[in-house]
C-alpha atoms as a PDB file:
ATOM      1  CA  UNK A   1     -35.867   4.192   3.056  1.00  0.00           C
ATOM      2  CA  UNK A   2     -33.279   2.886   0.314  1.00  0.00           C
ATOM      3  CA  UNK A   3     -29.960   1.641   1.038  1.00  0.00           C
ATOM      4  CA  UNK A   4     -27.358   3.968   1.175  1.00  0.00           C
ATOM      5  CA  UNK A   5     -25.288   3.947  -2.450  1.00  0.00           C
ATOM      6  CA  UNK A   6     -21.993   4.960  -3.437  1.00  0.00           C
ATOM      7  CA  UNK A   7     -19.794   4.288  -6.612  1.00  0.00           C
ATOM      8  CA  UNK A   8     -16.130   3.936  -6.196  1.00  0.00           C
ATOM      9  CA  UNK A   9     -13.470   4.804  -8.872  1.00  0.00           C
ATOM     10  CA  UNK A  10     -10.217   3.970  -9.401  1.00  0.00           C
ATOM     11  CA  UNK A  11      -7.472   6.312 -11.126  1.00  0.00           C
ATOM     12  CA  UNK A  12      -4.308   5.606 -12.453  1.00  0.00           C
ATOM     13  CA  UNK A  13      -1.729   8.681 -12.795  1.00  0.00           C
ATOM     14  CA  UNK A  14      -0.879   8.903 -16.426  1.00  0.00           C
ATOM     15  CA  UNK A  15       1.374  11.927 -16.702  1.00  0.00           C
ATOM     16  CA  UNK A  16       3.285  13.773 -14.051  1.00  0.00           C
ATOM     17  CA  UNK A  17       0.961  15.592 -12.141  1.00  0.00           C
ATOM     18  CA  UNK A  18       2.015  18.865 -10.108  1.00  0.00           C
ATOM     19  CA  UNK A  19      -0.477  19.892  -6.779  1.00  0.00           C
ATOM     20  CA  UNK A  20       0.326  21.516  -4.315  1.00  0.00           C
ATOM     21  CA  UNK A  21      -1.443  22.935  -1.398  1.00  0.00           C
ATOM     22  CA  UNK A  22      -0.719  26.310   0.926  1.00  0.00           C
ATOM     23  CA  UNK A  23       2.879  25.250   0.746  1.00  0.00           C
ATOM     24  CA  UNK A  24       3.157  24.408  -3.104  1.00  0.00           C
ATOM     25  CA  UNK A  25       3.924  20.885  -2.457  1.00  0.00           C
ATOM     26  CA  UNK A  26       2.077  17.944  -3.167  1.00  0.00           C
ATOM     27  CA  UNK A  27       1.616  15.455  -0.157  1.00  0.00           C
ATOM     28  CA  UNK A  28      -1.234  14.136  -1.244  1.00  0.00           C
ATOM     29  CA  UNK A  29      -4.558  14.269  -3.857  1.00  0.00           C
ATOM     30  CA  UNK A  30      -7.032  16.548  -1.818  1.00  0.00           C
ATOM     31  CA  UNK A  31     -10.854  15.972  -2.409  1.00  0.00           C
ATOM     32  CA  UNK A  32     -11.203  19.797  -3.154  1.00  0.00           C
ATOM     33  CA  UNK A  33      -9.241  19.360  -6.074  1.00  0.00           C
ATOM     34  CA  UNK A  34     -11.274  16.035  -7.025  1.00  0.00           C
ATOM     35  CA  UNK A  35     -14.697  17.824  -6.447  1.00  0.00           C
ATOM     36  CA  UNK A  36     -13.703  20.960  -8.503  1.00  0.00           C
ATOM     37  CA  UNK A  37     -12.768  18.732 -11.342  1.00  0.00           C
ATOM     38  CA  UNK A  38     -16.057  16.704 -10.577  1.00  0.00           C
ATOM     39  CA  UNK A  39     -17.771  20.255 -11.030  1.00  0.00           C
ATOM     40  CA  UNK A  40     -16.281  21.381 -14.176  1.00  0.00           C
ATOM     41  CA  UNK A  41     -16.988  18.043 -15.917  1.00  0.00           C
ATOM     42  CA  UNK A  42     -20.861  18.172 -14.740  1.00  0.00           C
ATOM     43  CA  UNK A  43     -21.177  21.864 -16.285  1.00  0.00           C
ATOM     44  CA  UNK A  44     -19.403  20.358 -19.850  1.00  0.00           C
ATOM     45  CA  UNK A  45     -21.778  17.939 -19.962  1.00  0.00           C
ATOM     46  CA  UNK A  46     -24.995  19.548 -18.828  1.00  0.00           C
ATOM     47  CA  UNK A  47     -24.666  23.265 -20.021  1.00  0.00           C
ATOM     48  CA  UNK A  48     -26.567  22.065 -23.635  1.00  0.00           C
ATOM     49  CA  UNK A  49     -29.535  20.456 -21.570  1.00  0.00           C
ATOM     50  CA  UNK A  50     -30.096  23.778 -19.355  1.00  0.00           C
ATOM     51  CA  UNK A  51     -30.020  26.354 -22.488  1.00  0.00           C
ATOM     52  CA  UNK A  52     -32.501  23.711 -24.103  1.00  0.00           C
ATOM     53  CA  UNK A  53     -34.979  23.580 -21.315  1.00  0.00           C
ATOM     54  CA  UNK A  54     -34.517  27.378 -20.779  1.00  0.00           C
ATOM     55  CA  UNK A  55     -35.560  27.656 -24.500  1.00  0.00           C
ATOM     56  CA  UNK A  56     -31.920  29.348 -25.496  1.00  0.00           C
ATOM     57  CA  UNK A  57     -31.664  32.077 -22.367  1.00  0.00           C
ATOM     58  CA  UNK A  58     -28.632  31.858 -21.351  1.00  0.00           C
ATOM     59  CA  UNK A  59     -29.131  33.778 -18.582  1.00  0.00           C
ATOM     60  CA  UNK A  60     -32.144  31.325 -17.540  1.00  0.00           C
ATOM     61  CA  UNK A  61     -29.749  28.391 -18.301  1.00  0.00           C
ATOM     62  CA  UNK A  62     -27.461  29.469 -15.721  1.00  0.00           C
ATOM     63  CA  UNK A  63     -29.489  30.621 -12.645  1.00  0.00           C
ATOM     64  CA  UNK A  64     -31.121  26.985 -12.846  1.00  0.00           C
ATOM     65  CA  UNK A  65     -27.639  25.090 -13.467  1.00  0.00           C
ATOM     66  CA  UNK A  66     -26.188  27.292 -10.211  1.00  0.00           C
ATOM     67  CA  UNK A  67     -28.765  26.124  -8.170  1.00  0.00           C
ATOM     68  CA  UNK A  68     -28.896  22.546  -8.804  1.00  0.00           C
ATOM     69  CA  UNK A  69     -25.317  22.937  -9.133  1.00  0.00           C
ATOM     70  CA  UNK A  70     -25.201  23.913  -5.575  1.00  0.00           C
ATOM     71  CA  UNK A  71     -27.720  21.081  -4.509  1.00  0.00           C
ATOM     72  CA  UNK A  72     -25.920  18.374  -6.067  1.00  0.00           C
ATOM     73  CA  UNK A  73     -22.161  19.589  -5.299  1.00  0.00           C
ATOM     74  CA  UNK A  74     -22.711  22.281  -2.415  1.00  0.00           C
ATOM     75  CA  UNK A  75     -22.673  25.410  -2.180  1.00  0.00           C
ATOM     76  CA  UNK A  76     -23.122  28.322   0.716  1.00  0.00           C
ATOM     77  CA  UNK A  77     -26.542  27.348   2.291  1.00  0.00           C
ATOM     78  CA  UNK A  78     -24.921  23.839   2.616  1.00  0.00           C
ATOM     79  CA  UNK A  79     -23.803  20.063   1.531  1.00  0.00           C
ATOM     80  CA  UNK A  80     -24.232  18.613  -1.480  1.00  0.00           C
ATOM     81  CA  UNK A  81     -25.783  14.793  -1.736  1.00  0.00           C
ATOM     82  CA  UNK A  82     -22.266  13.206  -1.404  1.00  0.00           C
ATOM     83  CA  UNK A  83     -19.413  12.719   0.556  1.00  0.00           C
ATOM     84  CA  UNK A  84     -16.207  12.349  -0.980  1.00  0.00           C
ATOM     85  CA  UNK A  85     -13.088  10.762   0.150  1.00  0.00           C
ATOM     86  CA  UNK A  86      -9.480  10.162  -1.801  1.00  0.00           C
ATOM     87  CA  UNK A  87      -7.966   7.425  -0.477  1.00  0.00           C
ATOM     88  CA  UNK A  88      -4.577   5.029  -1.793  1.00  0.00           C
ATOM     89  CA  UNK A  89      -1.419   4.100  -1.254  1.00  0.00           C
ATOM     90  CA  UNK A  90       1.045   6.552  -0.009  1.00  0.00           C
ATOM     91  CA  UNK A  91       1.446   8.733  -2.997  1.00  0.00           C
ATOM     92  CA  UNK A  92       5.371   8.675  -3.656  1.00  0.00           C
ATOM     93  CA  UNK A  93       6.614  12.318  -4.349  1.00  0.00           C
ATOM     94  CA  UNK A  94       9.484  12.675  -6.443  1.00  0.00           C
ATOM     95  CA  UNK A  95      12.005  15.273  -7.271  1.00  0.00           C
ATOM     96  CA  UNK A  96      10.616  16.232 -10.713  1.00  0.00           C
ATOM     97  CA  UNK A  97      13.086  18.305 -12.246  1.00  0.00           C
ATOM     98  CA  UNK A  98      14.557  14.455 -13.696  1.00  0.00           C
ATOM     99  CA  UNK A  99      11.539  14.446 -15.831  1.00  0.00           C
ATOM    100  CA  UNK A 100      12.138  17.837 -16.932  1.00  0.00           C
ATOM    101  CA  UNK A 101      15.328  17.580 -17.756  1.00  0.00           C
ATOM    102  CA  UNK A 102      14.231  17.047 -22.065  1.00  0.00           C
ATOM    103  CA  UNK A 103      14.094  20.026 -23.981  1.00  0.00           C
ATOM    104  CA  UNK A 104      10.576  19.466 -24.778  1.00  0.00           C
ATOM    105  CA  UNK A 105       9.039  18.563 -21.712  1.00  0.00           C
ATOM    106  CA  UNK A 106      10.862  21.333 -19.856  1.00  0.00           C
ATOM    107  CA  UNK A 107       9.199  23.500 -22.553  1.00  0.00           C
ATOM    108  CA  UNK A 108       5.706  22.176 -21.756  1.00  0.00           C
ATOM    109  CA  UNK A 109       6.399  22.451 -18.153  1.00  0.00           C
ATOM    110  CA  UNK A 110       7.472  25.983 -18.645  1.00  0.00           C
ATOM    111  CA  UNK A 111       8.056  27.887 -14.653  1.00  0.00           C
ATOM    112  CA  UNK A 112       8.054  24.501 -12.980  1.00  0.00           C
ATOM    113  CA  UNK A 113      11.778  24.792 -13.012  1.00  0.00           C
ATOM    114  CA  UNK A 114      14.283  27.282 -14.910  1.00  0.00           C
ATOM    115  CA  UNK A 115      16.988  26.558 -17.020  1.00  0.00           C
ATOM    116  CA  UNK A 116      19.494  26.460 -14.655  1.00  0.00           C
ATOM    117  CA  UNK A 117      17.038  23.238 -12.646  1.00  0.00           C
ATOM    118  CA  UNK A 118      17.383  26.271  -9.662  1.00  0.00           C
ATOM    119  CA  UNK A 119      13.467  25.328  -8.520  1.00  0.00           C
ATOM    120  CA  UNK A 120      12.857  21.956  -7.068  1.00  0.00           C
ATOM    121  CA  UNK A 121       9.364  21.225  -7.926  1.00  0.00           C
ATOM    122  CA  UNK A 122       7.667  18.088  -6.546  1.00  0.00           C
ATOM    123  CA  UNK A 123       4.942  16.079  -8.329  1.00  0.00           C
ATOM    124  CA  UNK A 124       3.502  12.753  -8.419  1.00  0.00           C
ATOM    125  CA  UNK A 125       4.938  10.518 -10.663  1.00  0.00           C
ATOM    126  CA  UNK A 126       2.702   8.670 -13.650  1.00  0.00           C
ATOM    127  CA  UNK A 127       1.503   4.718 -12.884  1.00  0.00           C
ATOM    128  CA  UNK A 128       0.652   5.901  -9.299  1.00  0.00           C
ATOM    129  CA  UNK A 129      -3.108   5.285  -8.956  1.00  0.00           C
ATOM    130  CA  UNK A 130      -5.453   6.591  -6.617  1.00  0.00           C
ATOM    131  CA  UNK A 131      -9.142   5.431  -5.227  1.00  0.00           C
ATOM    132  CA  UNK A 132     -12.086   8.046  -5.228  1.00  0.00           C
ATOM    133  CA  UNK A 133     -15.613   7.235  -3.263  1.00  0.00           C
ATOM    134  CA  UNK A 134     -18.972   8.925  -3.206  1.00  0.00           C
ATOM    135  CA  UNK A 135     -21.114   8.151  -0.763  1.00  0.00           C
ATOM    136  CA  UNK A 136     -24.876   9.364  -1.379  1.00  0.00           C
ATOM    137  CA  UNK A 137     -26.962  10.482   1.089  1.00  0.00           C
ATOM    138  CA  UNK A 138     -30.118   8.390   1.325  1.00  0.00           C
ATOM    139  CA  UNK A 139     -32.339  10.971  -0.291  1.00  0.00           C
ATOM    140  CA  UNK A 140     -30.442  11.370  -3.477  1.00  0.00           C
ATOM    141  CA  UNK A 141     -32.610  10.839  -6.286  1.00  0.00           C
ATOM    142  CA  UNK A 142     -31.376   8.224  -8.900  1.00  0.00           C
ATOM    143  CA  UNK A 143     -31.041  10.668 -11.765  1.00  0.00           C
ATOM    144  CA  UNK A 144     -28.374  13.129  -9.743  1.00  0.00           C
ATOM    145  CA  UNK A 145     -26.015   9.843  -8.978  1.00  0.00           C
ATOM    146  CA  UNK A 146     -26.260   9.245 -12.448  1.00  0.00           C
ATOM    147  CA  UNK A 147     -25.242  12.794 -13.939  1.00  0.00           C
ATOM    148  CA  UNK A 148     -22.241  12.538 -10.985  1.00  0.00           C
ATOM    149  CA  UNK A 149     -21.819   9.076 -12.341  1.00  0.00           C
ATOM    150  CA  UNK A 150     -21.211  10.261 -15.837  1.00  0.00           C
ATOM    151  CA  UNK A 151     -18.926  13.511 -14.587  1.00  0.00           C
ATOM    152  CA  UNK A 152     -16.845  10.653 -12.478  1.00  0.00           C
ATOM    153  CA  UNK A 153     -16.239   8.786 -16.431  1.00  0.00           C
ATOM    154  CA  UNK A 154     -15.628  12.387 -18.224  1.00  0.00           C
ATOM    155  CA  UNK A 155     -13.020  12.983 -15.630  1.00  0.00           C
ATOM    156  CA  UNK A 156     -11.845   9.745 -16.016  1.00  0.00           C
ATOM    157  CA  UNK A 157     -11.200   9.398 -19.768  1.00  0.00           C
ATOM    158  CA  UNK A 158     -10.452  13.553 -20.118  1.00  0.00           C
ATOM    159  CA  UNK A 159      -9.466  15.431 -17.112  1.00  0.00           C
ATOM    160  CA  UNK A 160      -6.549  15.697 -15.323  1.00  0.00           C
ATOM    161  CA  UNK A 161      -5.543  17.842 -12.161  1.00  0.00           C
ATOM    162  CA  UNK A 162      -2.729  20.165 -10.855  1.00  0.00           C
ATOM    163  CA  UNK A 163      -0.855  23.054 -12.049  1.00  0.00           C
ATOM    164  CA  UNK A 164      -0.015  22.528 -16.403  1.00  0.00           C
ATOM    165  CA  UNK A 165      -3.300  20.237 -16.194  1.00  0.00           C
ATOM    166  CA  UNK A 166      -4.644  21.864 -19.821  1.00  0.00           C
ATOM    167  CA  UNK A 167      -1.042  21.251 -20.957  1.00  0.00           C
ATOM    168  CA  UNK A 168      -1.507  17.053 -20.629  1.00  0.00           C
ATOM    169  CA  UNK A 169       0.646  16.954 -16.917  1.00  0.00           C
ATOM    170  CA  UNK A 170      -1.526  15.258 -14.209  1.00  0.00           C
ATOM    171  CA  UNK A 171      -3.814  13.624 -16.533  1.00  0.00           C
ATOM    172  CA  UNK A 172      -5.892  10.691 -15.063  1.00  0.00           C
ATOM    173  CA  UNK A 173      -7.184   7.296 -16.280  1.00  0.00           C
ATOM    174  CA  UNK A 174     -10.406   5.740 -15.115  1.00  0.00           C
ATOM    175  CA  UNK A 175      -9.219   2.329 -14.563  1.00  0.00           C
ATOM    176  CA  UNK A 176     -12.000   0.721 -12.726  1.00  0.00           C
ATOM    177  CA  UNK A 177     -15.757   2.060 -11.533  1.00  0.00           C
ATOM    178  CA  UNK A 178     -18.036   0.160  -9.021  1.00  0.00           C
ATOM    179  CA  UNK A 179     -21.247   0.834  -7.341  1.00  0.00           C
ATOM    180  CA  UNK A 180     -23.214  -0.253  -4.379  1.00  0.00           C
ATOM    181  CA  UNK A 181     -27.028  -0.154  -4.072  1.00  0.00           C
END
């Protein structure tokens, strides 16, 4: 049997970032939100290699990249290979509607609060950083911790999370990536 491996990440908060969860208000990062990003990142950068080996059927390309999808992340008929946990300091929550204040960014951060400042959004502010591990079960093949490995750094020099997340709020930066075993 191998040794169990993980790989740990560290994020920094680079813009305001806006979650929220059944009450709209950010308390903390939730690993549902991580492993959705995780997910989007791993179809970006594996959607090419399926059509290839599916010699350009789509449809092909796609009932193979669900399933391992679904074996690697989780799905319905169970857990994926990992266990993820979202751990840090206490994420400080500010009042938000400072930073909206400027014409522009209250522009870019359009229904987070009106003109009048009437909503009272709350976000977590940028330089706030955040620690994300992924423990592997011991029968994960070396080849799936690597294509997580890689989504992990996509996320990390690309993504972001939260509400206005395509609009550069809640971006992230990968500021440091280790791995056991």
């Amino acid at each position: 049997m191998s040794k169990k491996r993980s790989i740990t990440a560290e994020f920094e908060i680079v813009t305001p970032m806006f979650l929220g969860g059944a009450d709209h208000h950010a308390t903390r990062i939730r690993e549902s939100s991580i492993k959705g990003a995780l997910v989007f990142w791993w179809r970006a950068l594996n959607y090419a290699r399926y059509v290839q080996m599916a010699q350009d059927s789509h449809a092909a390309a796609l009932g193979a990249m669900q399933a391992d999808e679904q074996r690697l992340f989780g799905g319905p008929d169970g857990q994926g290979v990992f266990l993820l946990r979202v751990t840090g300091p206490e994420l400080d929550t500010a009042l938000a509607s400072g930073i909206l204040a400027d014409g522009q960014l209250t522009y870019f951060g359009y229904g987070l609060v009106d003109q009048n400042n009437n909503k009272d959004p709350k976000g977590f502010l940028r330089g706030q950083n955040f620690t994300l591990t992924l423990m592997f079960a011991r029968r994960t093949r070396p080849a799936d911790i690597e294509q997580i490995e890689k989504a992990v750094r996509v996320f990390g020099l690309l993504g972001g999370l939260g509400s206005r997340s395509r609009r550069g709020w809640g971006s992230v930066s990968l500021s440091e990536l280790s791995a056991e075993g």
